[in-house]
N, C-alpha and C. Protein backbone atom coordinates (compact mmCIF):
# COMPACT_ATOMS: atom_id res chain seq x y z
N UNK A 1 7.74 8.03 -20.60
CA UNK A 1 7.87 7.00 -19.59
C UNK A 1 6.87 5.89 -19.88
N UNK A 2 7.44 4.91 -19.98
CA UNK A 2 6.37 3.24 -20.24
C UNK A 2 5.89 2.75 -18.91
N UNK A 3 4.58 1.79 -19.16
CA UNK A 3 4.26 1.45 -17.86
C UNK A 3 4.80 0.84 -16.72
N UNK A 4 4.61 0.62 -15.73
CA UNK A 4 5.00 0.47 -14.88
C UNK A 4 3.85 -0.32 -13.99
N UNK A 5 4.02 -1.46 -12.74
CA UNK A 5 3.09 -1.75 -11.65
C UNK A 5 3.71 -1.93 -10.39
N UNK A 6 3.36 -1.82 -9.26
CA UNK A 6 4.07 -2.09 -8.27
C UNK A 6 3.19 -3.47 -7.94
N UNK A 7 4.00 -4.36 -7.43
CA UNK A 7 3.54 -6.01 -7.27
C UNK A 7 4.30 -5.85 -5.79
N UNK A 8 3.17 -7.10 -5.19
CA UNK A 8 3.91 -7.73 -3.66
C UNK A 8 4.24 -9.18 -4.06
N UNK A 9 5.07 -9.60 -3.18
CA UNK A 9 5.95 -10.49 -3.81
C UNK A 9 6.59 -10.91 -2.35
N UNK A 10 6.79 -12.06 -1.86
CA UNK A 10 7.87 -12.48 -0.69
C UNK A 10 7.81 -11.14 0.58
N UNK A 11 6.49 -10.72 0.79
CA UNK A 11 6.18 -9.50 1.77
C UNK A 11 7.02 -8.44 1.06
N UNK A 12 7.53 -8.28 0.36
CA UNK A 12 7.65 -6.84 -0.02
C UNK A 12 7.11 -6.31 -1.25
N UNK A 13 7.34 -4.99 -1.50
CA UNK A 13 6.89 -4.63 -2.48
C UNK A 13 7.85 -4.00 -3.72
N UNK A 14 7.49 -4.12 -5.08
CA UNK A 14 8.48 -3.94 -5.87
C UNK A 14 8.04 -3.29 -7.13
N UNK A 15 8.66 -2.03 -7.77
CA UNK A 15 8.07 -1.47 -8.90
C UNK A 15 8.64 -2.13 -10.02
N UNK A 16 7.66 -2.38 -11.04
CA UNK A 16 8.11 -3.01 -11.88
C UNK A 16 8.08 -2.93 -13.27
N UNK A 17 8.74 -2.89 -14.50
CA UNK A 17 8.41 -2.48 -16.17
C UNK A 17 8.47 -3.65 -16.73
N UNK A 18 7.83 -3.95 -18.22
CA UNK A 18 8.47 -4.76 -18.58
C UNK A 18 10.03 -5.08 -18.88
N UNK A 19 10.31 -5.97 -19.24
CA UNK A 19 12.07 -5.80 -19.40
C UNK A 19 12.39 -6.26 -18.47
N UNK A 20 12.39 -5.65 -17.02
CA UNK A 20 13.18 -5.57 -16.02
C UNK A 20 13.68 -6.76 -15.70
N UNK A 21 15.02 -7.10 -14.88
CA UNK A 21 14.97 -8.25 -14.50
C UNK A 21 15.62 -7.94 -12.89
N UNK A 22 14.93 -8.70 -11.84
CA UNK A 22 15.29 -8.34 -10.24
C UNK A 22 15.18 -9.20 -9.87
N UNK A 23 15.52 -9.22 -8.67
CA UNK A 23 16.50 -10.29 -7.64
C UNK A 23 15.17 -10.43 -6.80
N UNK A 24 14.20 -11.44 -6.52
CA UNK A 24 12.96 -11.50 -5.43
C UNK A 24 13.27 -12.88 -4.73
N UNK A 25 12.60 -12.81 -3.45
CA UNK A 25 12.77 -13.77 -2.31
C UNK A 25 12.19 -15.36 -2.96
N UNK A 26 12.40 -16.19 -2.69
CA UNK A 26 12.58 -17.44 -3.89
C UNK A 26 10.90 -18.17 -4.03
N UNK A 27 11.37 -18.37 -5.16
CA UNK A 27 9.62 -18.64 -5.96
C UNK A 27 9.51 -20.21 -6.47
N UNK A 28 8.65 -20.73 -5.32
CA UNK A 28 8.89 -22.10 -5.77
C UNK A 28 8.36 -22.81 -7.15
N UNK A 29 8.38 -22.42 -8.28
CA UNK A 29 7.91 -22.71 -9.87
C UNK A 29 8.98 -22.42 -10.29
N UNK A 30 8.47 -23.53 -11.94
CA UNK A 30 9.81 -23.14 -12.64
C UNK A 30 9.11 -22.44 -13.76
N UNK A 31 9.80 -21.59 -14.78
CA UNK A 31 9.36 -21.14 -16.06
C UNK A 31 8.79 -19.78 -16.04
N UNK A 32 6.94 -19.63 -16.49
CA UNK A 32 6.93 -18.34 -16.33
C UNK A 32 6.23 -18.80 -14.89
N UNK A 33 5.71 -17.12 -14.79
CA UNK A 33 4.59 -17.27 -13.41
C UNK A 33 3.56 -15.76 -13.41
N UNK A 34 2.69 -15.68 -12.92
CA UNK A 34 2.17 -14.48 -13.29
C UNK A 34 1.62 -13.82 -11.74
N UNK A 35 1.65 -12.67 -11.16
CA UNK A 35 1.63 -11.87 -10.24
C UNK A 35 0.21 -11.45 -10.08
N UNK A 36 -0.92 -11.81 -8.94
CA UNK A 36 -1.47 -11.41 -9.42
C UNK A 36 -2.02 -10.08 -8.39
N UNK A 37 -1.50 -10.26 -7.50
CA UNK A 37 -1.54 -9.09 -6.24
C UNK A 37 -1.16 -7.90 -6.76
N UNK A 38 -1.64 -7.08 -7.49
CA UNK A 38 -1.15 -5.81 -7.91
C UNK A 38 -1.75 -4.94 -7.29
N UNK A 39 -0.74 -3.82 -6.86
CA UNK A 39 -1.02 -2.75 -5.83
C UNK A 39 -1.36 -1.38 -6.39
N UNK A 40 -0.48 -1.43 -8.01
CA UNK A 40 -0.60 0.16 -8.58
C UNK A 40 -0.78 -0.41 -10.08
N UNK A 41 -0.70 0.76 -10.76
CA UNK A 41 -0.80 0.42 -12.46
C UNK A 41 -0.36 1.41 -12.72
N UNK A 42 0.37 2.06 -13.76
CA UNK A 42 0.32 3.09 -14.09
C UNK A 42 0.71 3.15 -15.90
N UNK A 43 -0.13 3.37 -16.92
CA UNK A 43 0.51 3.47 -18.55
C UNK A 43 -0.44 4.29 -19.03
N UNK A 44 -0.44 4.46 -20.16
CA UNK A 44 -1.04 5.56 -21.26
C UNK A 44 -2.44 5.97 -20.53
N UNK A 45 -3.09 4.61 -20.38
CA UNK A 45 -4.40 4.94 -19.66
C UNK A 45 -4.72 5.74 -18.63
N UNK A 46 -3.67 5.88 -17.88
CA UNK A 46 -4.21 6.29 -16.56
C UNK A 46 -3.37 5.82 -15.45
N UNK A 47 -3.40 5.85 -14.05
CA UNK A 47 -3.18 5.54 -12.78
C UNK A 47 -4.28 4.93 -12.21
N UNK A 48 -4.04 4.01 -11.51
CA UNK A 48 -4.91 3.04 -10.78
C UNK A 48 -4.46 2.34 -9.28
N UNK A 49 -4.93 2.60 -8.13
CA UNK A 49 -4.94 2.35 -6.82
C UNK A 49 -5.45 1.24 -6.56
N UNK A 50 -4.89 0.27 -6.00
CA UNK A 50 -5.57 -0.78 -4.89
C UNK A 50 -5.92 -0.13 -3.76
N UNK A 51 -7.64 -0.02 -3.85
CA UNK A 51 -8.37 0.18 -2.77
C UNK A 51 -8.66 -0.83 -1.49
N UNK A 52 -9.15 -0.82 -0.11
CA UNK A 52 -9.75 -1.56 0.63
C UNK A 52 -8.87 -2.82 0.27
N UNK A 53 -7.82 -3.57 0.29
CA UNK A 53 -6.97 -4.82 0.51
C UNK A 53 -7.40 -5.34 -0.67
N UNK A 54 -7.88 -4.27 -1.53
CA UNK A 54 -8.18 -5.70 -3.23
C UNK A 54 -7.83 -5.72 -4.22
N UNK A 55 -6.55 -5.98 -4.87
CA UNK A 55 -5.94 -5.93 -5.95
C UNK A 55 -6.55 -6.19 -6.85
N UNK A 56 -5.94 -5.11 -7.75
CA UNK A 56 -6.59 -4.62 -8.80
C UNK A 56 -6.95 -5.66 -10.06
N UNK A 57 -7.71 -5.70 -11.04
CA UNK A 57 -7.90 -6.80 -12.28
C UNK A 57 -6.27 -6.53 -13.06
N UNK A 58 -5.41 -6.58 -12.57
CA UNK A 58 -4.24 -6.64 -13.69
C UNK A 58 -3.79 -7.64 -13.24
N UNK A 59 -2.80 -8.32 -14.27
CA UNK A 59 -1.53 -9.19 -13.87
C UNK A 59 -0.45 -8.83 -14.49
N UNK A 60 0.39 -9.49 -13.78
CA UNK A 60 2.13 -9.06 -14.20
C UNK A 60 2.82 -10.40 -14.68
N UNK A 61 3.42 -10.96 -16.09
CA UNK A 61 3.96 -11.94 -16.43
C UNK A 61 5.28 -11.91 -15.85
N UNK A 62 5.73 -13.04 -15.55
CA UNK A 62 7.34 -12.83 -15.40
C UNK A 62 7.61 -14.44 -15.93
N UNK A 63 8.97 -14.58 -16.27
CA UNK A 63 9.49 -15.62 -16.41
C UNK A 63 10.81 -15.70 -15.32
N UNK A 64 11.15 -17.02 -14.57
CA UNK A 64 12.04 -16.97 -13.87
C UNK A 64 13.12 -17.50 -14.36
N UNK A 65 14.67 -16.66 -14.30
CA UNK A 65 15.67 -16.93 -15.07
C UNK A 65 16.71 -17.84 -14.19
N UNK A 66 16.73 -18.06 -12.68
CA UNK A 66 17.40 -18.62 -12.04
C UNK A 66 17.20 -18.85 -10.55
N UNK A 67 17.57 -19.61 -10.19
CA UNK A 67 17.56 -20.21 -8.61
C UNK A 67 18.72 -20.12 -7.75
N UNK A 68 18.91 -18.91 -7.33
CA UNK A 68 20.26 -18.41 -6.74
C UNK A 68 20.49 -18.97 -5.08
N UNK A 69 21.82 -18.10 -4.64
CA UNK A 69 21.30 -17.84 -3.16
C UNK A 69 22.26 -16.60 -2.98
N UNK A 70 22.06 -15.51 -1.77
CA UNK A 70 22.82 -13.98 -2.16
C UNK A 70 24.00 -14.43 -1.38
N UNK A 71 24.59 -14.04 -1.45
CA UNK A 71 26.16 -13.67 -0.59
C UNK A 71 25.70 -13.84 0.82
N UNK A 72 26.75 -14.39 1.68
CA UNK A 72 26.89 -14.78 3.11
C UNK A 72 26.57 -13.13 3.97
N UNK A 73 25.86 -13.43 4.80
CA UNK A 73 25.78 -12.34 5.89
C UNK A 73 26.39 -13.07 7.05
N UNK A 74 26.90 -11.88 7.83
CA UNK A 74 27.46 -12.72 9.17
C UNK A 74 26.28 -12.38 10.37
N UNK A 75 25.70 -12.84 10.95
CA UNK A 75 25.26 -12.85 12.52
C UNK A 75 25.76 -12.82 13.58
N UNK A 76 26.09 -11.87 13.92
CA UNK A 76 27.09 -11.76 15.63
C UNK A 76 26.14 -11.29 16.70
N UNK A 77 26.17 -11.76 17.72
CA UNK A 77 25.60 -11.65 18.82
C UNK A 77 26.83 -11.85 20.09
N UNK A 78 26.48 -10.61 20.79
CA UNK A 78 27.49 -10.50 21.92
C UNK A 78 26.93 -9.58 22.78
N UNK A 79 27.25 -10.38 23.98
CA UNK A 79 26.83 -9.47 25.23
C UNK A 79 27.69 -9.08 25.91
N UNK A 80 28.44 -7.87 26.45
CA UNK A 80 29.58 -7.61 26.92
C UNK A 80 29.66 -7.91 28.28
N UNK A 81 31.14 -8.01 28.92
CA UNK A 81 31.38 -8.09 29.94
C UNK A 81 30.74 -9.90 30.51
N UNK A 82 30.33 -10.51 29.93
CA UNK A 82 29.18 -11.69 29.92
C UNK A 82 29.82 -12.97 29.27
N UNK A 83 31.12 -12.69 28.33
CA UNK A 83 32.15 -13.93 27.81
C UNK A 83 30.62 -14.43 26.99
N UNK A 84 29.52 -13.89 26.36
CA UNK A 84 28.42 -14.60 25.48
C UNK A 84 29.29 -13.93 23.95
N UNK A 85 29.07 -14.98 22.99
CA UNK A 85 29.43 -14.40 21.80
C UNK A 85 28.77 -15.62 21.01
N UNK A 86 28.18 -15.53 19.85
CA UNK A 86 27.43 -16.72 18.85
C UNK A 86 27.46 -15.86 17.39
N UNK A 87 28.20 -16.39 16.63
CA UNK A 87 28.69 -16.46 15.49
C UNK A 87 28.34 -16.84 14.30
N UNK A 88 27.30 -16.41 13.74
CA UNK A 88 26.18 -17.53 12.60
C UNK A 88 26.18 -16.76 11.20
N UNK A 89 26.35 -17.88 9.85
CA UNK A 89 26.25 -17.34 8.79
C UNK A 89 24.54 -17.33 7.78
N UNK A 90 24.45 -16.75 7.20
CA UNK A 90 22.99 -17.07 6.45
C UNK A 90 23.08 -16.40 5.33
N UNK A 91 22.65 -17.39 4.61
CA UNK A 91 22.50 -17.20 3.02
C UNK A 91 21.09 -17.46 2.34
N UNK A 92 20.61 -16.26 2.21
CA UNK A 92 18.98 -16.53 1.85
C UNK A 92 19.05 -17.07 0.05
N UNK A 93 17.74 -17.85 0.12
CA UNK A 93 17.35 -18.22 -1.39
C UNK A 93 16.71 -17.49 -2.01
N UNK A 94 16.88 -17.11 -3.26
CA UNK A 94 16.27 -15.84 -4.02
C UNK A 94 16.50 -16.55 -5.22
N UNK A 95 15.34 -15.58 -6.51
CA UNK A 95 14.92 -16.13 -7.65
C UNK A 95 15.49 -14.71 -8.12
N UNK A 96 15.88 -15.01 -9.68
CA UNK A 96 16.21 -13.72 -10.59
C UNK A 96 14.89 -13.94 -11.69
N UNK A 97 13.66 -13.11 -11.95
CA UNK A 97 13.15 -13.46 -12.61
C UNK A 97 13.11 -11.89 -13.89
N UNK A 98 12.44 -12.00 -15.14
CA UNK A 98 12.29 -11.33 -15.95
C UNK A 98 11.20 -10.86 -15.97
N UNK A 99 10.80 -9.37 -15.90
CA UNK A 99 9.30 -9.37 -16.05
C UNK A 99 9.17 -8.89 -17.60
N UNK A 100 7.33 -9.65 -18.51
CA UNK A 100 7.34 -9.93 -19.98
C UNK A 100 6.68 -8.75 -20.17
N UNK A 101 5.50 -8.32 -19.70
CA UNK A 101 4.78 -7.83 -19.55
C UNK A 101 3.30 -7.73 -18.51
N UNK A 102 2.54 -6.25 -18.21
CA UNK A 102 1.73 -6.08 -17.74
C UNK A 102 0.48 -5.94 -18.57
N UNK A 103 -0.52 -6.79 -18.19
CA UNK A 103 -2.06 -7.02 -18.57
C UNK A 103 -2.87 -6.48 -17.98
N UNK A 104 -3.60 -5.24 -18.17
CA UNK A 104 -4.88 -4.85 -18.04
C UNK A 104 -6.19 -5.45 -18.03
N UNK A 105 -7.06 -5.30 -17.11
CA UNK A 105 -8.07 -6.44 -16.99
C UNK A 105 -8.38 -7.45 -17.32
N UNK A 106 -7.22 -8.22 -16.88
CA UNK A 106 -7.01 -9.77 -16.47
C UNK A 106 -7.99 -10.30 -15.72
């Protein structure tokens, strides 16, 4: 098994290898970008914890491959018996980016 980091990103959190490429909440840069909130580490060396709210000396490269938006969700709201009904669509903005690699004491 190759390394791996878990990164926060758009309030969530996401495990990550190099290679990978995933769908994250939209990243206003273009090109690469580098992560630097890292929560875990894990490769040949060892395992490593973000203690006390302080991310760790690593970073995570990524390059971003596109500026999407996901598929329509519908919003319905209805209160019965009440004739209330509101009808709303939303389409969030999201980035597809590549991750290059993870750096050790960055």
């Amino acid at each position: 098994m190759g390394a791996f980091a878990v990164v926060r990103t758009g309030g969530k959190m996401y495990r990550v290898e190099p290679g990978q490429i995933l769908v994250v909440e939209r990243v206003e840069t273009d090109g690469d970008l580098t992560f630097k909130e890292v929560l875990m580490v894990s490769d040949e060396t060892g395992t490593s914890f973000a203690e006390g709210g302080t991310p760790l000396p690593v970073t995570v490269k990524a390059r971003i491959l596109g500026q999407e938006r996901e598929t329509k969700i519908i919003v319905f709201k209805k209160k019965k018996r009440k004739n209330y009904r509101r009808k709303q669509g939303h389409r969030q903005n999201v980035s597809r980016i590549q991750i290059l690699e993870i750096v050790r004491g960055a």
